[in-house]
Every structure is written in C-alpha cells, then in structure tokens.
ModelCIF file with pLDDT and N, C-alpha, C, O atoms, coordinates in Angstrom:
data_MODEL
#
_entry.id   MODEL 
#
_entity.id                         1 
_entity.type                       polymer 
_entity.pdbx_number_of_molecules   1 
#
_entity_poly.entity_id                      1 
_entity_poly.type                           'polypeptide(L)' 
_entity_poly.nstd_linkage                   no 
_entity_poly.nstd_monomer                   no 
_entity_poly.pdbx_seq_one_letter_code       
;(UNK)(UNK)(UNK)(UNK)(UNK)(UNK)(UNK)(UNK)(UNK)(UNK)(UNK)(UNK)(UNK)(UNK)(UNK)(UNK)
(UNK)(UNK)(UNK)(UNK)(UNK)(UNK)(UNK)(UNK)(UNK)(UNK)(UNK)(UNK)(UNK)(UNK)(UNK)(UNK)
(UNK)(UNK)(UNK)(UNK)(UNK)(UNK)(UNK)(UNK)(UNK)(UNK)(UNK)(UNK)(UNK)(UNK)
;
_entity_poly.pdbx_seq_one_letter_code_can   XXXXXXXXXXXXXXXXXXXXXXXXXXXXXXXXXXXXXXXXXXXXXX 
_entity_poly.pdbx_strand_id                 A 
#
loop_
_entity_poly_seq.entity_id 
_entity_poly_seq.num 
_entity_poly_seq.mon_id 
_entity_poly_seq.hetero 
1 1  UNK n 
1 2  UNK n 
1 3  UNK n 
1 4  UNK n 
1 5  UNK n 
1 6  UNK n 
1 7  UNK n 
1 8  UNK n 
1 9  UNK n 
1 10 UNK n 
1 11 UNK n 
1 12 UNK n 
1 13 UNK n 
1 14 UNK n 
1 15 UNK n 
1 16 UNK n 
1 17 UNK n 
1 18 UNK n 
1 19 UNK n 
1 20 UNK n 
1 21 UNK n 
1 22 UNK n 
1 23 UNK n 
1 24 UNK n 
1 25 UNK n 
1 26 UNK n 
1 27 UNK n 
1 28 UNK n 
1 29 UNK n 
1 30 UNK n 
1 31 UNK n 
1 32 UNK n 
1 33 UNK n 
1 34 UNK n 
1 35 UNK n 
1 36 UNK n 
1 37 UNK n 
1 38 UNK n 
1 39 UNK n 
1 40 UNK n 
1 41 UNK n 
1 42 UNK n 
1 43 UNK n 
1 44 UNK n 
1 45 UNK n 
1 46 UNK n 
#
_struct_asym.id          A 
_struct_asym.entity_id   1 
#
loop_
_ma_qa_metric.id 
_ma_qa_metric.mode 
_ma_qa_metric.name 
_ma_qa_metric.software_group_id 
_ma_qa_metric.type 
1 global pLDDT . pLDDT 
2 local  pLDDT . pLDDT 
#
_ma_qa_metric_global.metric_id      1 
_ma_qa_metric_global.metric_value   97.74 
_ma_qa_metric_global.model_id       1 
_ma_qa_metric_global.ordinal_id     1 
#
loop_
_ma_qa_metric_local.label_asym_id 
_ma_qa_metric_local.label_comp_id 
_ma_qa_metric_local.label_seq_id 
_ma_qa_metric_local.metric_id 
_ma_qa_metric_local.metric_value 
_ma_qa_metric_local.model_id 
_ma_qa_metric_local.ordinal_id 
A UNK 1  2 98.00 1 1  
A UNK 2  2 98.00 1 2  
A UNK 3  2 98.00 1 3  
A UNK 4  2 98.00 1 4  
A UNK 5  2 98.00 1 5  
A UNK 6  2 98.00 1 6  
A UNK 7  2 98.00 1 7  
A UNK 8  2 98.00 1 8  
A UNK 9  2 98.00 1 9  
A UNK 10 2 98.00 1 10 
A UNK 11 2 98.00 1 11 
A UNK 12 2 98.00 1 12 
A UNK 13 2 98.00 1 13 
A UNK 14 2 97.00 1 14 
A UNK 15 2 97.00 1 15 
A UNK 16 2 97.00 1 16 
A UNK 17 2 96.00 1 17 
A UNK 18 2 96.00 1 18 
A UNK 19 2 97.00 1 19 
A UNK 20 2 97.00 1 20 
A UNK 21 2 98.00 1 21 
A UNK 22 2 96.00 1 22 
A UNK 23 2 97.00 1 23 
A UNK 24 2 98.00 1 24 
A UNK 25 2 98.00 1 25 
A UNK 26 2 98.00 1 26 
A UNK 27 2 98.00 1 27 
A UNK 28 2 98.00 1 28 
A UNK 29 2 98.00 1 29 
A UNK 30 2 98.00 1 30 
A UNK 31 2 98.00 1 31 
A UNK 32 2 98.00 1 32 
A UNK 33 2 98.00 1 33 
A UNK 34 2 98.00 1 34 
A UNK 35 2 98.00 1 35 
A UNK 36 2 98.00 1 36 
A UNK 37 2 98.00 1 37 
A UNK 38 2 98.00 1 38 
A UNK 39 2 98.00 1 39 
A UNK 40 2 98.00 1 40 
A UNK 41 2 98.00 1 41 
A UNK 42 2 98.00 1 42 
A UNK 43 2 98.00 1 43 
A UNK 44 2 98.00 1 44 
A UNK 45 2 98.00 1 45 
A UNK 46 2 98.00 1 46 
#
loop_
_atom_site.group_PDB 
_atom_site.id 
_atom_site.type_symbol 
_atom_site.label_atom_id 
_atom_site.label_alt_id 
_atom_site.label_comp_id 
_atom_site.label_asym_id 
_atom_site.label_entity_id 
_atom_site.label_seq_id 
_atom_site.pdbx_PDB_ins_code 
_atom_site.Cartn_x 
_atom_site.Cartn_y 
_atom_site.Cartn_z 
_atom_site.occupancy 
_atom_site.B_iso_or_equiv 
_atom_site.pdbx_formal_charge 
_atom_site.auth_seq_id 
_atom_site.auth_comp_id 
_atom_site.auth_asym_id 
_atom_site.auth_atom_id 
_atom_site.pdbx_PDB_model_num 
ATOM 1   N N  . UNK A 1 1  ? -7.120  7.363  -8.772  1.00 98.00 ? 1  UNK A N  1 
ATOM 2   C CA . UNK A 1 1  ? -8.371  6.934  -8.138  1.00 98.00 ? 1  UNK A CA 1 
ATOM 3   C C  . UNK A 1 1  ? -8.900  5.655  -8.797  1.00 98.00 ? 1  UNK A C  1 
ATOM 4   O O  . UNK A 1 1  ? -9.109  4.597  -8.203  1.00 98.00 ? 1  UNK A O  1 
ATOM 5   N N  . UNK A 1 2  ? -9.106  5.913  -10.229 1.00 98.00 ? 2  UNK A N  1 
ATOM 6   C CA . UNK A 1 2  ? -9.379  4.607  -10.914 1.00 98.00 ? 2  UNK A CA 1 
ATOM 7   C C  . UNK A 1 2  ? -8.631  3.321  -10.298 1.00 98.00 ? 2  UNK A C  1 
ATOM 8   O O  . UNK A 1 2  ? -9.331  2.581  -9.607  1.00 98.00 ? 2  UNK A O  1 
ATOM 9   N N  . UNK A 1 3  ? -7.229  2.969  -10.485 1.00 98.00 ? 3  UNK A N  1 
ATOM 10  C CA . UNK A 1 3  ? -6.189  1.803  -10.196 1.00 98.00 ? 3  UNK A CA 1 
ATOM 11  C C  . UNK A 1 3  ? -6.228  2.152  -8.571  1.00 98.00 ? 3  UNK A C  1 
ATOM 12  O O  . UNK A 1 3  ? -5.035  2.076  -8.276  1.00 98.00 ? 3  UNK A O  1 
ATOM 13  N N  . UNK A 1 4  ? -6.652  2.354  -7.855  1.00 98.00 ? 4  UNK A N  1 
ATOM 14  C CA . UNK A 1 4  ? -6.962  2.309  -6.259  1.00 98.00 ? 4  UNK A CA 1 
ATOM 15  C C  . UNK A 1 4  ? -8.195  1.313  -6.114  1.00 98.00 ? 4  UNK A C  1 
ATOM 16  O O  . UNK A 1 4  ? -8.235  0.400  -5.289  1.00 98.00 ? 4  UNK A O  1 
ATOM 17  N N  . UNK A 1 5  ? -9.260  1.637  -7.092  1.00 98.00 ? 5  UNK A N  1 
ATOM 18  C CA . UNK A 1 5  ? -10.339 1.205  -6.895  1.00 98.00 ? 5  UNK A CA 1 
ATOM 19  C C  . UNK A 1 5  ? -10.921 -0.176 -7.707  1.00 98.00 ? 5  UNK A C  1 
ATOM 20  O O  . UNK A 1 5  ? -11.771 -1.035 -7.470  1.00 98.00 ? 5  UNK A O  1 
ATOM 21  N N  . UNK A 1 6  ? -10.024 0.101  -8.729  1.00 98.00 ? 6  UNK A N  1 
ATOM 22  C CA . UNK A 1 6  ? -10.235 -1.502 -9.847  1.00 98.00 ? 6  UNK A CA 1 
ATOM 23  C C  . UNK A 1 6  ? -9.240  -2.493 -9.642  1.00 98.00 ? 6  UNK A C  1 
ATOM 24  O O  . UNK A 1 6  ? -9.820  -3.573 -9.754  1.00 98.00 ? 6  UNK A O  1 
ATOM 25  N N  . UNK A 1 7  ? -7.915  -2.697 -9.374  1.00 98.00 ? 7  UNK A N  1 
ATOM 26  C CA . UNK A 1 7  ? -6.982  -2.835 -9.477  1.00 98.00 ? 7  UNK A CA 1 
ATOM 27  C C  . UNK A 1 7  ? -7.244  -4.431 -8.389  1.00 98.00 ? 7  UNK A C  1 
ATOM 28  O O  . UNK A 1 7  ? -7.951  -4.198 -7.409  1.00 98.00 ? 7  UNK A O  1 
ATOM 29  N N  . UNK A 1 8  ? -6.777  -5.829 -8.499  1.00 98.00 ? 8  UNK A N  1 
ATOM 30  C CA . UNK A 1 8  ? -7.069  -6.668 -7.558  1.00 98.00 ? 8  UNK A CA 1 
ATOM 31  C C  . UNK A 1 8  ? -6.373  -6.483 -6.145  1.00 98.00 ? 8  UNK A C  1 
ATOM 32  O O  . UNK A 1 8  ? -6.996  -6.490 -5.084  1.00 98.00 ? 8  UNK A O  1 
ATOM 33  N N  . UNK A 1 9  ? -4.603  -6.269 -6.301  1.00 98.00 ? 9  UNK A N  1 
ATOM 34  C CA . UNK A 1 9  ? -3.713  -6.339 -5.505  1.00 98.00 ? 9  UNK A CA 1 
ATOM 35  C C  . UNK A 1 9  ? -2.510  -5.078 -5.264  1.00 98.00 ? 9  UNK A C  1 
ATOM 36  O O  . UNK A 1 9  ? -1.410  -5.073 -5.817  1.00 98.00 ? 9  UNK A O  1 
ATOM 37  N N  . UNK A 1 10 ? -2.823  -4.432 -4.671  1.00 98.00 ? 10 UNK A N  1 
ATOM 38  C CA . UNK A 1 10 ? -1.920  -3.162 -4.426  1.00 98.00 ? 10 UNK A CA 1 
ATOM 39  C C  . UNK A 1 10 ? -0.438  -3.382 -4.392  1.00 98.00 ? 10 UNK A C  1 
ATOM 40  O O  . UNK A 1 10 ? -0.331  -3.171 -3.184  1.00 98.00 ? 10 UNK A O  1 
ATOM 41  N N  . UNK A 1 11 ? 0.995   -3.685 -4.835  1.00 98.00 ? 11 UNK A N  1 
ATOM 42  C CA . UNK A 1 11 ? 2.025   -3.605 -4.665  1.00 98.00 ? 11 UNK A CA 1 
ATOM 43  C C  . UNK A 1 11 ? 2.550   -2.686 -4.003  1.00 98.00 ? 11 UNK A C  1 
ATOM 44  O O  . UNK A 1 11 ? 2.065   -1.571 -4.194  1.00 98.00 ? 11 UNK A O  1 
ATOM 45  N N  . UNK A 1 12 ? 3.769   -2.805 -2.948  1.00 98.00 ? 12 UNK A N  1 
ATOM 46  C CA . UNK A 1 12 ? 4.344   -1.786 -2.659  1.00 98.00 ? 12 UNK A CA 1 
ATOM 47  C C  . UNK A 1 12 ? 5.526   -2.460 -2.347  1.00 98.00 ? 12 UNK A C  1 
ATOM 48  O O  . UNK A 1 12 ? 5.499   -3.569 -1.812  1.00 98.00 ? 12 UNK A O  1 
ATOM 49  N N  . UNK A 1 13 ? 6.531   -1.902 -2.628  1.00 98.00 ? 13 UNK A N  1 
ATOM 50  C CA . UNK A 1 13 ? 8.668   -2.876 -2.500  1.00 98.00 ? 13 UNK A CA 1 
ATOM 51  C C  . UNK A 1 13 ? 9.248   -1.752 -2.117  1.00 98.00 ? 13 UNK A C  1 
ATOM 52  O O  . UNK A 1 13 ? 9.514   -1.310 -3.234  1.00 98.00 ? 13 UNK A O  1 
ATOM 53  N N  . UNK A 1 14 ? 9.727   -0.792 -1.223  1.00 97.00 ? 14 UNK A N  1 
ATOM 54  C CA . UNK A 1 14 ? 10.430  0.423  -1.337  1.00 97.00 ? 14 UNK A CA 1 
ATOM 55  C C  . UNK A 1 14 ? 11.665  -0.468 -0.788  1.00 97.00 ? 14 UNK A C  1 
ATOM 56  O O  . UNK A 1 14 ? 11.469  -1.673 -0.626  1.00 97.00 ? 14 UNK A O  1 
ATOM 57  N N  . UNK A 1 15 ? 12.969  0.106  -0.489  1.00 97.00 ? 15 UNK A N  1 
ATOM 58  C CA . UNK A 1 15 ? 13.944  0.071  0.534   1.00 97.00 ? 15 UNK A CA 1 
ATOM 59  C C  . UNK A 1 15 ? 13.386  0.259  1.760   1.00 97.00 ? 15 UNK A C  1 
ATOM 60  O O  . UNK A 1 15 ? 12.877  1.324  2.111   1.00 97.00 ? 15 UNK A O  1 
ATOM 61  N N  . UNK A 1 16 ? 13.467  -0.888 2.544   1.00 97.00 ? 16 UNK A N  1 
ATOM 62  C CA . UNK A 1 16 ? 13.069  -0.751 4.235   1.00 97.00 ? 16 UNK A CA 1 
ATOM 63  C C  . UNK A 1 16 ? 14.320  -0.143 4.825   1.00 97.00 ? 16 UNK A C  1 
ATOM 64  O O  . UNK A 1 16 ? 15.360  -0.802 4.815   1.00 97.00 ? 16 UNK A O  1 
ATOM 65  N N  . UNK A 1 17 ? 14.293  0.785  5.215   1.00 96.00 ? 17 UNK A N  1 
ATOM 66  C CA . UNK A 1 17 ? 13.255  1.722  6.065   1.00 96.00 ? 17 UNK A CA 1 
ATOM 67  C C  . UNK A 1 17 ? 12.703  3.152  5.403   1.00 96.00 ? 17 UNK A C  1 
ATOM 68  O O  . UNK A 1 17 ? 11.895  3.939  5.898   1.00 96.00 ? 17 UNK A O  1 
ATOM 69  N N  . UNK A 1 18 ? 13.274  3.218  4.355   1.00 96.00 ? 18 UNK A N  1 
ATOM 70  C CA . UNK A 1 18 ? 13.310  4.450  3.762   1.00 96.00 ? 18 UNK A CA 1 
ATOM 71  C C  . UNK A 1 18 ? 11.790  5.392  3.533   1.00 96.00 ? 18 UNK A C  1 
ATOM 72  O O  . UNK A 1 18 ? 11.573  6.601  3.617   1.00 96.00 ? 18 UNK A O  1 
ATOM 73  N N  . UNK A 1 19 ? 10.602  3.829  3.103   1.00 97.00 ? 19 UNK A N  1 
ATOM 74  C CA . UNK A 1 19 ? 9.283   4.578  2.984   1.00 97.00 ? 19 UNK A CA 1 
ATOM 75  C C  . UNK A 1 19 ? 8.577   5.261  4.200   1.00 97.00 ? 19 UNK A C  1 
ATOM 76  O O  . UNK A 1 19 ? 7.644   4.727  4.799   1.00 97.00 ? 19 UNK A O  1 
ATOM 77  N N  . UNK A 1 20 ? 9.110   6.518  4.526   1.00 97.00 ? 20 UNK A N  1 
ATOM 78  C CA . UNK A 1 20 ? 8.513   7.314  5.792   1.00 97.00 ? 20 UNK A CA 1 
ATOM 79  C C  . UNK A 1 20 ? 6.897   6.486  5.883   1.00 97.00 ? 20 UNK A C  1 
ATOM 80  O O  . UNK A 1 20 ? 6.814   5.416  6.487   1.00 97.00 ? 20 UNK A O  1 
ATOM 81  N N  . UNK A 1 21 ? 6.153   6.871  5.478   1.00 98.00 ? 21 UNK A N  1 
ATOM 82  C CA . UNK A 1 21 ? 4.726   6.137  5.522   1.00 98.00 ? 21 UNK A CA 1 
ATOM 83  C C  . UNK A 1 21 ? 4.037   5.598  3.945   1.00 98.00 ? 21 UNK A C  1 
ATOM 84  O O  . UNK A 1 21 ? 3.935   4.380  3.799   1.00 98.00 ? 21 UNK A O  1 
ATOM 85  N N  . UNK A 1 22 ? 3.641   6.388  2.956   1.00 96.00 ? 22 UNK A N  1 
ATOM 86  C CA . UNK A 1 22 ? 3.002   5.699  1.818   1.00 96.00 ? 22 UNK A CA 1 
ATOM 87  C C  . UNK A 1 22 ? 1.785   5.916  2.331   1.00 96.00 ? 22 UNK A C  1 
ATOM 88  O O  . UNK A 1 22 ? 1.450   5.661  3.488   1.00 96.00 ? 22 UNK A O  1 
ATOM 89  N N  . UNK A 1 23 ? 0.891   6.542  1.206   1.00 97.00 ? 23 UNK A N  1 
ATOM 90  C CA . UNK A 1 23 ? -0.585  6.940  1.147   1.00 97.00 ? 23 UNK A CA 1 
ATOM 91  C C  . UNK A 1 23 ? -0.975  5.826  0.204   1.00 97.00 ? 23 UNK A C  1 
ATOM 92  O O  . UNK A 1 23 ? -1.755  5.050  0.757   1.00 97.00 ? 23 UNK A O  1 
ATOM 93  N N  . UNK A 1 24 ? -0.666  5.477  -1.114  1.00 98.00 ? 24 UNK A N  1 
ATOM 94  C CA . UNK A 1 24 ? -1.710  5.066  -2.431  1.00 98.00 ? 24 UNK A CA 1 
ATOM 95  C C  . UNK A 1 24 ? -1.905  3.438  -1.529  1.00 98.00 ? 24 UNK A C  1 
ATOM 96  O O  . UNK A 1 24 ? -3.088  3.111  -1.438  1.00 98.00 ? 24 UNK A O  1 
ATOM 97  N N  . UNK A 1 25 ? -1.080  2.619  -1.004  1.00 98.00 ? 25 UNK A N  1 
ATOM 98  C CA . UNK A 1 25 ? -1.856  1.610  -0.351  1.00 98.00 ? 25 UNK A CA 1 
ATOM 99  C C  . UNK A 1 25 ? -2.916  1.535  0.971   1.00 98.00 ? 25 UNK A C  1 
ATOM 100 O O  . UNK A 1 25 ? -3.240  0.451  1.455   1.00 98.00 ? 25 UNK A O  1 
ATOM 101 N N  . UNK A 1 26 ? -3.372  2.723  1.447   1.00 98.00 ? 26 UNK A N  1 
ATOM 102 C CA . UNK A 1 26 ? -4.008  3.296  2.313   1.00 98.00 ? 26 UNK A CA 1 
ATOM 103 C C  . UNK A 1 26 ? -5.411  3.477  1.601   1.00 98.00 ? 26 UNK A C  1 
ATOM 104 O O  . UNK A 1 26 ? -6.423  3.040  2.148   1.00 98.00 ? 26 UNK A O  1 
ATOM 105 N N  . UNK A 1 27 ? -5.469  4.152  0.327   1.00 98.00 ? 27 UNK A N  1 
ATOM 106 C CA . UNK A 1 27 ? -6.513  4.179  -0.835  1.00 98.00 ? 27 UNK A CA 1 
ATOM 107 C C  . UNK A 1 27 ? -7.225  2.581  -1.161  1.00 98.00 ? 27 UNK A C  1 
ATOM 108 O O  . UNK A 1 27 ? -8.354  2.101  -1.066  1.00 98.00 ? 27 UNK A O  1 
ATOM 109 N N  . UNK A 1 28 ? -5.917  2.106  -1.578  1.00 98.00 ? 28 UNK A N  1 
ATOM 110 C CA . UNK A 1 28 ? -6.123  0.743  -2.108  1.00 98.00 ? 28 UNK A CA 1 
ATOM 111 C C  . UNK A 1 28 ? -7.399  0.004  -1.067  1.00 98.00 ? 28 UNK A C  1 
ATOM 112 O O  . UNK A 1 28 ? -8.509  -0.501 -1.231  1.00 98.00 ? 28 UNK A O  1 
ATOM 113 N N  . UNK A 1 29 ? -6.461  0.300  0.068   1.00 98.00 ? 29 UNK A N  1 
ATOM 114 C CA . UNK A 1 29 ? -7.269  -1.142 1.132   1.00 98.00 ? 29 UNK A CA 1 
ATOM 115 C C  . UNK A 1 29 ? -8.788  -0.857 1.652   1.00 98.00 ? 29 UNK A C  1 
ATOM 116 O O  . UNK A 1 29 ? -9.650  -1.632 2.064   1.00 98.00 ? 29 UNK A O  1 
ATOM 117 N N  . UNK A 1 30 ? -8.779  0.501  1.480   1.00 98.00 ? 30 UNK A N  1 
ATOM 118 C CA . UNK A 1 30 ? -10.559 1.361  1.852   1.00 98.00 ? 30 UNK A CA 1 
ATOM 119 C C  . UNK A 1 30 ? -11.305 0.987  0.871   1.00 98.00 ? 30 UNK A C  1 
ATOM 120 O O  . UNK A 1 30 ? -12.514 1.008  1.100   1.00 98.00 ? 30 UNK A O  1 
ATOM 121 N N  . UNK A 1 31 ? -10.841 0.527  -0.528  1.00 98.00 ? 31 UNK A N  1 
ATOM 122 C CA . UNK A 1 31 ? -11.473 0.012  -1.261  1.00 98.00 ? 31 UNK A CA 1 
ATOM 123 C C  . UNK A 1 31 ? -11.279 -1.527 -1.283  1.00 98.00 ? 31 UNK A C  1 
ATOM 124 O O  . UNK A 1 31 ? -11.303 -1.937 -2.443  1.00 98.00 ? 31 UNK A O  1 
ATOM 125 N N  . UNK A 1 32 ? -11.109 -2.424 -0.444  1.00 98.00 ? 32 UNK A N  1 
ATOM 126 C CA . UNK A 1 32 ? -10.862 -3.743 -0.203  1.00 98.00 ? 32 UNK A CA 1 
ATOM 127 C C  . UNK A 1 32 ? -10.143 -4.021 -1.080  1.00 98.00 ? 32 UNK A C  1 
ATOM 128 O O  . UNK A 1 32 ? -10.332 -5.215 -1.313  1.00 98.00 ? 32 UNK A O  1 
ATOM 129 N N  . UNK A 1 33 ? -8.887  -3.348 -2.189  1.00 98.00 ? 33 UNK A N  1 
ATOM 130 C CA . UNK A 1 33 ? -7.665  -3.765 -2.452  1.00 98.00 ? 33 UNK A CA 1 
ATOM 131 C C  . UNK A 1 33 ? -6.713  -4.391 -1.322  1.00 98.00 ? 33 UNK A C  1 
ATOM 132 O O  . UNK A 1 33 ? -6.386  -3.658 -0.388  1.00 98.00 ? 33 UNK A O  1 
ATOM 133 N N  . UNK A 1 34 ? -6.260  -5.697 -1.365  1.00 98.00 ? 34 UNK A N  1 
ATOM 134 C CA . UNK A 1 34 ? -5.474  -5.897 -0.626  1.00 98.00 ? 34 UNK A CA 1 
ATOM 135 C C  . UNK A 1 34 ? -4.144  -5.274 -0.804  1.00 98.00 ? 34 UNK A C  1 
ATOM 136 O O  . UNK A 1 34 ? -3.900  -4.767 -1.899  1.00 98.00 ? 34 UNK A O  1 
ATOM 137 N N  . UNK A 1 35 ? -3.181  -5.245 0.212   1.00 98.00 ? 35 UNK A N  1 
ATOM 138 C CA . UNK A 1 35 ? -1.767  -5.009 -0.267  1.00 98.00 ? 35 UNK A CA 1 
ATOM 139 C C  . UNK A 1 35 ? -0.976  -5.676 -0.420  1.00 98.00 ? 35 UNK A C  1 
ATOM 140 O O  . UNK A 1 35 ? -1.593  -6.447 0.314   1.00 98.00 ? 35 UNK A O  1 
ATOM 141 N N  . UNK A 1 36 ? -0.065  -6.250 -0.688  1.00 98.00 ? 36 UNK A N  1 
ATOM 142 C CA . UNK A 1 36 ? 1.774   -6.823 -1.119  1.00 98.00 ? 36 UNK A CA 1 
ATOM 143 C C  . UNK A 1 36 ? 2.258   -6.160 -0.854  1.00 98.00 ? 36 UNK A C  1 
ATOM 144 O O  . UNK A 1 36 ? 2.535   -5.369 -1.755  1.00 98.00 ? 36 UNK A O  1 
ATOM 145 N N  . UNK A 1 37 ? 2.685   -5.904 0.226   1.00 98.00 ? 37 UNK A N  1 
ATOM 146 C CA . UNK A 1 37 ? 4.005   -4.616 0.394   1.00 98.00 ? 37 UNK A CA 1 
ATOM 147 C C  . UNK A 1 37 ? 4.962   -4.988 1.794   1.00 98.00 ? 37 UNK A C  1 
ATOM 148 O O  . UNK A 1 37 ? 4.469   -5.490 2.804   1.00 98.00 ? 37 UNK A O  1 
ATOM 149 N N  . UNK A 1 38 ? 5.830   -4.781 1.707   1.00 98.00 ? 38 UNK A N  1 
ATOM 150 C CA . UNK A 1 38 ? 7.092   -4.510 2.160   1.00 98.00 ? 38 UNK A CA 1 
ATOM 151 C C  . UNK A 1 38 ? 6.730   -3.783 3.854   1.00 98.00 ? 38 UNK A C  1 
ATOM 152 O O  . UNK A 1 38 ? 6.155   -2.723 4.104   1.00 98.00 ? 38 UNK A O  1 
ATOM 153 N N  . UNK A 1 39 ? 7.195   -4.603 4.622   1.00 98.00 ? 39 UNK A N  1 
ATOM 154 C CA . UNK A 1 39 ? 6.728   -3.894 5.876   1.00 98.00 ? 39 UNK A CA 1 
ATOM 155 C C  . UNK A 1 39 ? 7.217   -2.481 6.143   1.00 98.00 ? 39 UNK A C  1 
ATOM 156 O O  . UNK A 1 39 ? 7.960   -2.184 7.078   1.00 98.00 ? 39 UNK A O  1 
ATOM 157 N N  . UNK A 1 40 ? 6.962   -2.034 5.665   1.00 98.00 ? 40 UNK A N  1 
ATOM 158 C CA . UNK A 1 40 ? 7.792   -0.583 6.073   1.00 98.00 ? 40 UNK A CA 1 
ATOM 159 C C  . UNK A 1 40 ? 6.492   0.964  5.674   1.00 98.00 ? 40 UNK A C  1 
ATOM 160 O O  . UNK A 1 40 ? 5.447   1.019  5.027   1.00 98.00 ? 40 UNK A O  1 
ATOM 161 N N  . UNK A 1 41 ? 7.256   1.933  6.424   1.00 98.00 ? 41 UNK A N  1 
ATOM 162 C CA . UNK A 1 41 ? 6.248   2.713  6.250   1.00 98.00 ? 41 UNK A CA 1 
ATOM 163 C C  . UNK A 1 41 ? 4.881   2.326  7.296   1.00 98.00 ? 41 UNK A C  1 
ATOM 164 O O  . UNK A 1 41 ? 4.957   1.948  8.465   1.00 98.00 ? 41 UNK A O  1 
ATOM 165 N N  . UNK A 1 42 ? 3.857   2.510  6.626   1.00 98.00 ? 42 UNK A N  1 
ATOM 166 C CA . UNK A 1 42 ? 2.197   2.274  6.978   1.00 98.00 ? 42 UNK A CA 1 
ATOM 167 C C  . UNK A 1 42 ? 2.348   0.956  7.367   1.00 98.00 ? 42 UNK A C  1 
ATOM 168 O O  . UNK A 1 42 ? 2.157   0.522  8.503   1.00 98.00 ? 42 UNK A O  1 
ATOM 169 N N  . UNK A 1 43 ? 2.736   0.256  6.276   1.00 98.00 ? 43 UNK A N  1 
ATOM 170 C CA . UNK A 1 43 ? 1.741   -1.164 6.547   1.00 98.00 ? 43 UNK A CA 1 
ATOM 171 C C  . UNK A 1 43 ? 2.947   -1.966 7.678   1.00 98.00 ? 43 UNK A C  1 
ATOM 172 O O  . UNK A 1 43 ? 2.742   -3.032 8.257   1.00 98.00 ? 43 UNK A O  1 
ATOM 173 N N  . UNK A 1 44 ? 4.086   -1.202 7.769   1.00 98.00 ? 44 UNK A N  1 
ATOM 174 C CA . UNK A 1 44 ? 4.384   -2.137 9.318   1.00 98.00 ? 44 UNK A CA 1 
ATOM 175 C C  . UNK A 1 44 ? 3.318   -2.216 10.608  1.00 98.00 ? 44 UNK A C  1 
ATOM 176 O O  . UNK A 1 44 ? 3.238   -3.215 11.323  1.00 98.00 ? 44 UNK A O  1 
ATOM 177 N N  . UNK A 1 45 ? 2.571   -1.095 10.783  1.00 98.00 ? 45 UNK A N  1 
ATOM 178 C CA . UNK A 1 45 ? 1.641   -0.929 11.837  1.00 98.00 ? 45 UNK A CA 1 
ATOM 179 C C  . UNK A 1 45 ? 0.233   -1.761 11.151  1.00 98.00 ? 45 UNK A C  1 
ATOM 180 O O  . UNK A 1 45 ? -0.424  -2.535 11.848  1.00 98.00 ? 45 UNK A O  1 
ATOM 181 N N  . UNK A 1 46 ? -0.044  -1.536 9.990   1.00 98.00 ? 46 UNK A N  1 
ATOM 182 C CA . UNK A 1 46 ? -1.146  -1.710 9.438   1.00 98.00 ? 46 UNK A CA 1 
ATOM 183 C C  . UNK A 1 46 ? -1.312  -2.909 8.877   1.00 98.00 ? 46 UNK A C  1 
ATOM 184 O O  . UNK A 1 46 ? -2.368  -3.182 8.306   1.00 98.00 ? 46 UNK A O  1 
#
C-alpha cells in the first residue's frame, strides 16, 4: 500500500502475453502513480 501510494512511477516488464491482467499497477494509477509497463495484461486496454 505504502509503494502504490508514494512511489513516482509504477514499473511493470512481464513476457507479453503471459501477464493474464496485473492488479499492483491498477493501485498505482488510483493514486495518480503513473505506469511504465509493457502492454500486456490491464494496461493493453488501460
């Protein structure tokens, strides 16, 4: 919760396609953490 909420820039790199979806950058961005991540999962739609 802390590093969701303090943290500047959310990372996320999995193997595309492998990340079914991913929650902790979902946390991140409700707290106006942006993300870096890898289109796959969530943030292809998101």
């Amino acid at each position: 919760r802390a590093l969701v909420q303090g943290v500047d820039i959310w990372l996320n790199n999995p193997e595309r396609p492998r990340e079914a979806s991913g929650t902790s950058g979902m946390k991140a961005a409700l707290n106006g953490i942006p993300n870096l991540s890898i289109r796959d999962g969530w943030w292809d739609e998101g």
